[in-house]
PDB file of N, CA and C in Angstrom:
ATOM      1  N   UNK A   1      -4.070-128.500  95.845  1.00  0.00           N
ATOM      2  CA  UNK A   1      -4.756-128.118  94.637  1.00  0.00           C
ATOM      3  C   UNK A   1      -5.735-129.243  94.289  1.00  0.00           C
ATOM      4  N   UNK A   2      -7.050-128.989  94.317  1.00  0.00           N
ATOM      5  CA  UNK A   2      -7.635-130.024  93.877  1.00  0.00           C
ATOM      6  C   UNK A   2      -7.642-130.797  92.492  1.00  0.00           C
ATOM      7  N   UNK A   3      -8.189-131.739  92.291  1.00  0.00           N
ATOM      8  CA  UNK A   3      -7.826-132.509  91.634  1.00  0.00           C
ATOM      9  C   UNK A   3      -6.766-132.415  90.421  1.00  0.00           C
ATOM     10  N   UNK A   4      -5.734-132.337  91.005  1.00  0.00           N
ATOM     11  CA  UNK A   4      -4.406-132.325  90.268  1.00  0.00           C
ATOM     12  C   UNK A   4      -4.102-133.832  90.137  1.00  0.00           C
ATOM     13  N   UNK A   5      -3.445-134.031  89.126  1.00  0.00           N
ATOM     14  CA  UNK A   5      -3.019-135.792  89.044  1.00  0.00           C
ATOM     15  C   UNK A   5      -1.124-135.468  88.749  1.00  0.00           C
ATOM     16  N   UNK A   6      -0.859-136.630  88.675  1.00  0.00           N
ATOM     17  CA  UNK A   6       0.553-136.642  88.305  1.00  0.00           C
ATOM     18  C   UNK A   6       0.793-136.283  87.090  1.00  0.00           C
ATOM     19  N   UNK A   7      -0.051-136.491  85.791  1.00  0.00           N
ATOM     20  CA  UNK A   7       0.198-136.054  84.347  1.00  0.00           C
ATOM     21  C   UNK A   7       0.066-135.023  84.408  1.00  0.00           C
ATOM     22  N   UNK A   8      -0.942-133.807  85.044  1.00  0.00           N
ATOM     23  CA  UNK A   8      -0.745-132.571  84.955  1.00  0.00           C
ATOM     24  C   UNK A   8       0.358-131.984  85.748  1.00  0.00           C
ATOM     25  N   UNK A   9       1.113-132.478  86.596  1.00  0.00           N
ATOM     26  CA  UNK A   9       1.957-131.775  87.480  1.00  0.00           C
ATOM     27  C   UNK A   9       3.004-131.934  86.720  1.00  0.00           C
ATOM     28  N   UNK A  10       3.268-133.171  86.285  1.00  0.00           N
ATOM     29  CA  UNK A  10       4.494-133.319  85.386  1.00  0.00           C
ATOM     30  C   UNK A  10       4.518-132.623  84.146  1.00  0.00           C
ATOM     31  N   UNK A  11       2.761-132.308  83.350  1.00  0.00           N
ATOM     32  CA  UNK A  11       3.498-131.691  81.913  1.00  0.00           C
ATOM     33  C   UNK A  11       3.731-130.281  82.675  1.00  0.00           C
ATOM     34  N   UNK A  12       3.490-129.647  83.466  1.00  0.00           N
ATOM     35  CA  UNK A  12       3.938-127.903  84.036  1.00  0.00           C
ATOM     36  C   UNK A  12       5.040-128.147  84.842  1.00  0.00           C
ATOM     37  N   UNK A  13       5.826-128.862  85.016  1.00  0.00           N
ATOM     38  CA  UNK A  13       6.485-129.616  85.321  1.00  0.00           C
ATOM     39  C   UNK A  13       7.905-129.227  84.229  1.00  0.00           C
ATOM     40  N   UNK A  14       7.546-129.777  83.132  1.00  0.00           N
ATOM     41  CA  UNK A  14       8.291-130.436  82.154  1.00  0.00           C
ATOM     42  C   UNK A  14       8.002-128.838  80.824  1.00  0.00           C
ATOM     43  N   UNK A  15       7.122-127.957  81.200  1.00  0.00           N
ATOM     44  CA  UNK A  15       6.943-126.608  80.625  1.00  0.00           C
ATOM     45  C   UNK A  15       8.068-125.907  81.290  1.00  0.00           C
ATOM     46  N   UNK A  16       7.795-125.533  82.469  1.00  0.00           N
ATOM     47  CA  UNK A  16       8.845-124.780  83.480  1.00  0.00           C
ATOM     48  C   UNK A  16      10.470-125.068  83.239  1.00  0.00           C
ATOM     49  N   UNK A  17      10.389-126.357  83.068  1.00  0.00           N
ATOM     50  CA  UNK A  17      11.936-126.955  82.933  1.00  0.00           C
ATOM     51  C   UNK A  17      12.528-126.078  81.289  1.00  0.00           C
ATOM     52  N   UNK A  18      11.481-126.699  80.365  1.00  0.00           N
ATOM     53  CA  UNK A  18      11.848-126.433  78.787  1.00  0.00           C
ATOM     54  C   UNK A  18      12.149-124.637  79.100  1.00  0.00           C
ATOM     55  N   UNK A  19      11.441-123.921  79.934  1.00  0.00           N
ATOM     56  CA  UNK A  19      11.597-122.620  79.888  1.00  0.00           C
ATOM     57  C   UNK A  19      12.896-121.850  80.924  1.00  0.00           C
ATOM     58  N   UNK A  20      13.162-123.071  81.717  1.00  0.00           N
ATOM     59  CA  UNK A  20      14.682-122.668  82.148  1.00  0.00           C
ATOM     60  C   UNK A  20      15.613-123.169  81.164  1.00  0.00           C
ATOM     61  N   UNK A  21      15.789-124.087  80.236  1.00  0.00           N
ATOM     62  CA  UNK A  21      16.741-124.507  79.488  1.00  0.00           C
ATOM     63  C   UNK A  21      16.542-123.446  78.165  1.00  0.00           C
ATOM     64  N   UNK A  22      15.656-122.973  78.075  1.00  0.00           N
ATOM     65  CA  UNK A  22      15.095-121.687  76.750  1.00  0.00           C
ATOM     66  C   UNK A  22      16.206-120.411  77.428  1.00  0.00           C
ATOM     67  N   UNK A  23      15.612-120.015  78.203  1.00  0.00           N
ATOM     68  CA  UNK A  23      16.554-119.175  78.806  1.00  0.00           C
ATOM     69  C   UNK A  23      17.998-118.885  79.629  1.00  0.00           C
ATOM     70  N   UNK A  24      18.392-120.217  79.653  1.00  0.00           N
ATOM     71  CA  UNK A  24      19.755-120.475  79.884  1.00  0.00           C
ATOM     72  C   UNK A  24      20.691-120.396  78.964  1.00  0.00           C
ATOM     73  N   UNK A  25      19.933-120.568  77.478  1.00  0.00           N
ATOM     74  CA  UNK A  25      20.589-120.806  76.564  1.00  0.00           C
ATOM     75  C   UNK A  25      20.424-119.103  75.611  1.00  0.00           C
ATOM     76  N   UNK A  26      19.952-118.127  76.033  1.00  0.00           N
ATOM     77  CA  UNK A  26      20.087-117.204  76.106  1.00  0.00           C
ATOM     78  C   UNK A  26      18.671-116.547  75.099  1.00  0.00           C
ATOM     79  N   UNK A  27      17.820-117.457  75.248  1.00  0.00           N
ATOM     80  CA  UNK A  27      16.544-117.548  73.943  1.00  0.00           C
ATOM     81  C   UNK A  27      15.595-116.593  75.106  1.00  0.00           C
ATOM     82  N   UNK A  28      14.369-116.408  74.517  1.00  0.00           N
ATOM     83  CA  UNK A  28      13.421-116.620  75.609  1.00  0.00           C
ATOM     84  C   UNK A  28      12.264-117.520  75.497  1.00  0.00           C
ATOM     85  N   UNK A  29      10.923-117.560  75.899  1.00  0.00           N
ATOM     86  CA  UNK A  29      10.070-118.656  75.992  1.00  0.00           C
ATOM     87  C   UNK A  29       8.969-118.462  76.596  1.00  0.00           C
ATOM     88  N   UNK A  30       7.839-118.746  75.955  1.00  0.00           N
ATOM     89  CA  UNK A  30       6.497-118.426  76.184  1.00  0.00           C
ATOM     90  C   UNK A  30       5.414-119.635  76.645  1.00  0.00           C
ATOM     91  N   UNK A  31       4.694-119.492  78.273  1.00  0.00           N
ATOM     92  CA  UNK A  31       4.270-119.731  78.675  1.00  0.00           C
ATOM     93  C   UNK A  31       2.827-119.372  78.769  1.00  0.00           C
ATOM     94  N   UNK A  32       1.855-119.720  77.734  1.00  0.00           N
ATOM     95  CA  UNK A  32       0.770-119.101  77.879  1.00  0.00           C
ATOM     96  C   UNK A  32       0.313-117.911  77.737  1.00  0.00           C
ATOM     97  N   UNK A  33       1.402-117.248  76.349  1.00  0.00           N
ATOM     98  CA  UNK A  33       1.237-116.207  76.262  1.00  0.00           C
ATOM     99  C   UNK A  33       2.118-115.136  76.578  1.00  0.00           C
ATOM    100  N   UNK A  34       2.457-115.503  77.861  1.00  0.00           N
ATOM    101  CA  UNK A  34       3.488-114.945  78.600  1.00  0.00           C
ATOM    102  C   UNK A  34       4.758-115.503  78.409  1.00  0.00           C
ATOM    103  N   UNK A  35       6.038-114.174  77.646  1.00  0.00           N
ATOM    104  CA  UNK A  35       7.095-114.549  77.256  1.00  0.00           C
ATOM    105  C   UNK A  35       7.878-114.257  78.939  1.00  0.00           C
ATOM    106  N   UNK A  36       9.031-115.537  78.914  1.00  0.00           N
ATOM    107  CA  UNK A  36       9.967-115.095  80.109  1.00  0.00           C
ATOM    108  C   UNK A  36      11.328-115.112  79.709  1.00  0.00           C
ATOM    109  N   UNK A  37      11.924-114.200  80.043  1.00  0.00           N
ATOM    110  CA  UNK A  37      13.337-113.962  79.499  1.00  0.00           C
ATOM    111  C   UNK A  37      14.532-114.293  80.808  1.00  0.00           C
ATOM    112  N   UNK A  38      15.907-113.874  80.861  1.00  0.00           N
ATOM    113  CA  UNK A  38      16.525-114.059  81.879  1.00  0.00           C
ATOM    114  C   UNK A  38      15.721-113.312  83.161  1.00  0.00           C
ATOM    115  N   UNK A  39      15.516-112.044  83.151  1.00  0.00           N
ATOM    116  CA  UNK A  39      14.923-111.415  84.346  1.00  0.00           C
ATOM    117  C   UNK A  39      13.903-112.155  85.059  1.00  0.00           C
ATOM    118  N   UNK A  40      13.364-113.283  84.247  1.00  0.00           N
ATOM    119  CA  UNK A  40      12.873-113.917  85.115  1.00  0.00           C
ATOM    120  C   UNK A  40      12.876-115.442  85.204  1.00  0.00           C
ATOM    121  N   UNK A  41      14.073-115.512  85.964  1.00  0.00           N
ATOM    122  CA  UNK A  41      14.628-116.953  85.927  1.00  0.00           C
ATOM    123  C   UNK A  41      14.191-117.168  87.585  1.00  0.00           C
ATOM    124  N   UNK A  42      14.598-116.240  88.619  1.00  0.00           N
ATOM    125  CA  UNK A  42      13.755-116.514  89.847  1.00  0.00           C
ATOM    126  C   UNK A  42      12.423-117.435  89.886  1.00  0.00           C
ATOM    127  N   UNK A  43      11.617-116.365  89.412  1.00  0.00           N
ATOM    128  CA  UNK A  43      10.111-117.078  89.013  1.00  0.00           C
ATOM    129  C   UNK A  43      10.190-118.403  88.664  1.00  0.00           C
ATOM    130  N   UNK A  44      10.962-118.654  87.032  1.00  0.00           N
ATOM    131  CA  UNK A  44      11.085-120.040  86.538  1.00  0.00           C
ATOM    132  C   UNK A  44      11.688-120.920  87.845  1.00  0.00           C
ATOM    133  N   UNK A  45      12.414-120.439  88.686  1.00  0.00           N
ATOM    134  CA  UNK A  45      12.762-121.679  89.573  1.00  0.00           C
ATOM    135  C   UNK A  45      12.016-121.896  90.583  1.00  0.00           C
ATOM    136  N   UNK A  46      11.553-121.130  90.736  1.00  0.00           N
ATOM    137  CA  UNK A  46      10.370-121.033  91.921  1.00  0.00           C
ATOM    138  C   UNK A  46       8.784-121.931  91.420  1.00  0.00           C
ATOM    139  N   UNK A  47       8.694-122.004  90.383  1.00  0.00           N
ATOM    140  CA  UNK A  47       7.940-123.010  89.755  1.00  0.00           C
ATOM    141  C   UNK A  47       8.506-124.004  89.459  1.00  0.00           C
ATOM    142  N   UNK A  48       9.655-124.603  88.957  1.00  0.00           N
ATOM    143  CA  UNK A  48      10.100-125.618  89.050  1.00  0.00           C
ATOM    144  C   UNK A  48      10.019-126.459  90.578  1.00  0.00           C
ATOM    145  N   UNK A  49      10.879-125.442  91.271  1.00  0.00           N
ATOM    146  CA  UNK A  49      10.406-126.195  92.855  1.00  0.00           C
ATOM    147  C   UNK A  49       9.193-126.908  93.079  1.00  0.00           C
ATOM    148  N   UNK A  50       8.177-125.598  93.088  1.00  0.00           N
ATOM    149  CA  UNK A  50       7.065-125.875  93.053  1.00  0.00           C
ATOM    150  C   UNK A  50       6.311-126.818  92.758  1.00  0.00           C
ATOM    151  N   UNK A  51       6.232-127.483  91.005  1.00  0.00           N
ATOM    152  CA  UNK A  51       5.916-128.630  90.243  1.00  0.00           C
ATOM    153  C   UNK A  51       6.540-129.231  90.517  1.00  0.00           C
ATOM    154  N   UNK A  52       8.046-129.799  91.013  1.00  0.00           N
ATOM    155  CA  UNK A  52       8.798-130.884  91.397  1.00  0.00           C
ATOM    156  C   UNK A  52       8.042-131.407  92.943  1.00  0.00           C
ATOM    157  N   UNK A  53       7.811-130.932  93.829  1.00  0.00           N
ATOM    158  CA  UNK A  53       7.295-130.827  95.009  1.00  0.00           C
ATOM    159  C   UNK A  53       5.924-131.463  94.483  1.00  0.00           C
ATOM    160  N   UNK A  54       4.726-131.247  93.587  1.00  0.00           N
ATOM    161  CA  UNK A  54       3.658-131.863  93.646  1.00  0.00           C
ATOM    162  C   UNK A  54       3.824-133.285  93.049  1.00  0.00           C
ATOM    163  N   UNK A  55       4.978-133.646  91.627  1.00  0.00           N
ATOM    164  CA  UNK A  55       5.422-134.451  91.248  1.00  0.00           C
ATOM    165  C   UNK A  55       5.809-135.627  92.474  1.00  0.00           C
ATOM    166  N   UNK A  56       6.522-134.670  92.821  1.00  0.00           N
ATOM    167  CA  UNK A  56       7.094-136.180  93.910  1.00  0.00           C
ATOM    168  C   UNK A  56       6.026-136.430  94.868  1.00  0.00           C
ATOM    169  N   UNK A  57       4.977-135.620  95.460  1.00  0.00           N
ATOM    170  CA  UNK A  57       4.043-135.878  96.099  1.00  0.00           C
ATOM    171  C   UNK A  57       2.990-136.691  95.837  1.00  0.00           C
ATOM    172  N   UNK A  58       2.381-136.564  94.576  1.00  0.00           N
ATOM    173  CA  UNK A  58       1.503-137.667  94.027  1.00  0.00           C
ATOM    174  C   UNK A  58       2.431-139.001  93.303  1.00  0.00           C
ATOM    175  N   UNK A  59       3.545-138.676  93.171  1.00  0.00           N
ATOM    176  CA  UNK A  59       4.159-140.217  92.692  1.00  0.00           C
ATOM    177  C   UNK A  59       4.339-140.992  93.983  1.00  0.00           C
ATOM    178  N   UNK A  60       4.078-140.512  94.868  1.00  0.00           N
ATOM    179  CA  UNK A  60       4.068-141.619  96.321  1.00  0.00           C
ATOM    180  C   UNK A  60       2.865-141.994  96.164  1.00  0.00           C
ATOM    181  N   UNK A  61       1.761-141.538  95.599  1.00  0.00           N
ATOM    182  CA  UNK A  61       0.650-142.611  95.570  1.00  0.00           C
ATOM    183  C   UNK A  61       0.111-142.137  97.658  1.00  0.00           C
ATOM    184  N   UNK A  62       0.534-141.713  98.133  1.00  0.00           N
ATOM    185  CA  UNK A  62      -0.362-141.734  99.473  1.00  0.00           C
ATOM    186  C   UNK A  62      -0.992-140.666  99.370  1.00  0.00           C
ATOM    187  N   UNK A  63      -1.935-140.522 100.497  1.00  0.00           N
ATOM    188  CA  UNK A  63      -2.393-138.963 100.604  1.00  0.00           C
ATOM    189  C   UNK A  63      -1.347-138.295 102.227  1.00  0.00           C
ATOM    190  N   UNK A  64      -1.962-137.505 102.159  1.00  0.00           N
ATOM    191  CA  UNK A  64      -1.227-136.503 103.624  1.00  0.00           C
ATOM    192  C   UNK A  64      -0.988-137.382 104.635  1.00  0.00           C
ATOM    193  N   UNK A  65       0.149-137.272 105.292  1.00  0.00           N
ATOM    194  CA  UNK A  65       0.759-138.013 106.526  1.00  0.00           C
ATOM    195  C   UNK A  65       0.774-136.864 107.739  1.00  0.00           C
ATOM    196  N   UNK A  66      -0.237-137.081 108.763  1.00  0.00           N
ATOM    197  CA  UNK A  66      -0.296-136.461 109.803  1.00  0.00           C
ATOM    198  C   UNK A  66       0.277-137.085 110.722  1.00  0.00           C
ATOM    199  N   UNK A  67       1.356-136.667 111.794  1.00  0.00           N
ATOM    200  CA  UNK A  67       1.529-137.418 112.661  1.00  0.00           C
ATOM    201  C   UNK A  67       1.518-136.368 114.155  1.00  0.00           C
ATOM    202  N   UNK A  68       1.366-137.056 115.079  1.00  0.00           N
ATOM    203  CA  UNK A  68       0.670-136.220 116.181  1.00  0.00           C
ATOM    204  C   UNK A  68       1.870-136.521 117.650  1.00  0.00           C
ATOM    205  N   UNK A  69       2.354-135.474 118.278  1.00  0.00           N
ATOM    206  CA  UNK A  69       3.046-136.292 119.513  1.00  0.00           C
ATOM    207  C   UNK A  69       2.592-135.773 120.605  1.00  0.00           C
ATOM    208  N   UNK A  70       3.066-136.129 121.801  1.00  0.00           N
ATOM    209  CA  UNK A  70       2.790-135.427 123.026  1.00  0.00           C
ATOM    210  C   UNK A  70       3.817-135.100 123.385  1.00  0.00           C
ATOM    211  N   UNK A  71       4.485-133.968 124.066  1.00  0.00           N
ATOM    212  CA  UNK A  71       5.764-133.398 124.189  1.00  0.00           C
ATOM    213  C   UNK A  71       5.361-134.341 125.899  1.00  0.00           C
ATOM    214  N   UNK A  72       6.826-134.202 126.119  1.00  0.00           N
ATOM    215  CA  UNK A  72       7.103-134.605 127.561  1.00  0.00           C
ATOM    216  C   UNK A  72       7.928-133.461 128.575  1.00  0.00           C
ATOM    217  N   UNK A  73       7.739-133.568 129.516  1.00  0.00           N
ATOM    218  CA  UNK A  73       8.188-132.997 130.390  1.00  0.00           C
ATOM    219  C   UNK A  73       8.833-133.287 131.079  1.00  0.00           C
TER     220      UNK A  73
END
């Protein structure tokens, strides 16, 4: 995603989270409009993944690690 930083990954991040603990607790919770209730707790975790995954990716501070081999025979 281009220019994403760590403060934006973390506050959608830290939205997603507040909206699994909204709905765990049997409330629901609105994301931009969009309310999510239990039926969609999949989704909510599937974005959590998601934002946790870019979180930890830019808190390493590197960019992409390519590494290349030659298979042997």
């Amino acid at each position: 995603m281009a220019g994403l930083d760590l403060a934006t990954a973390q506050t959608h991040l830290d939205q997603w989270v507040a909206a699994d603990l909204a709905v765990a607790g049997g409330q629901s919770y609105t994301i931009g409009g969009r309310s999510l209730t239990r039926a969609n707790v999949a989704e909510i975790r599937r974005n959590i993944d998601y934002w946790n995954r870019w979180v930890q990716r830019l808190s390493k501070g590197g960019g992409m690690t390519v590494r290349l081999g030659v298979p042997n025979d």
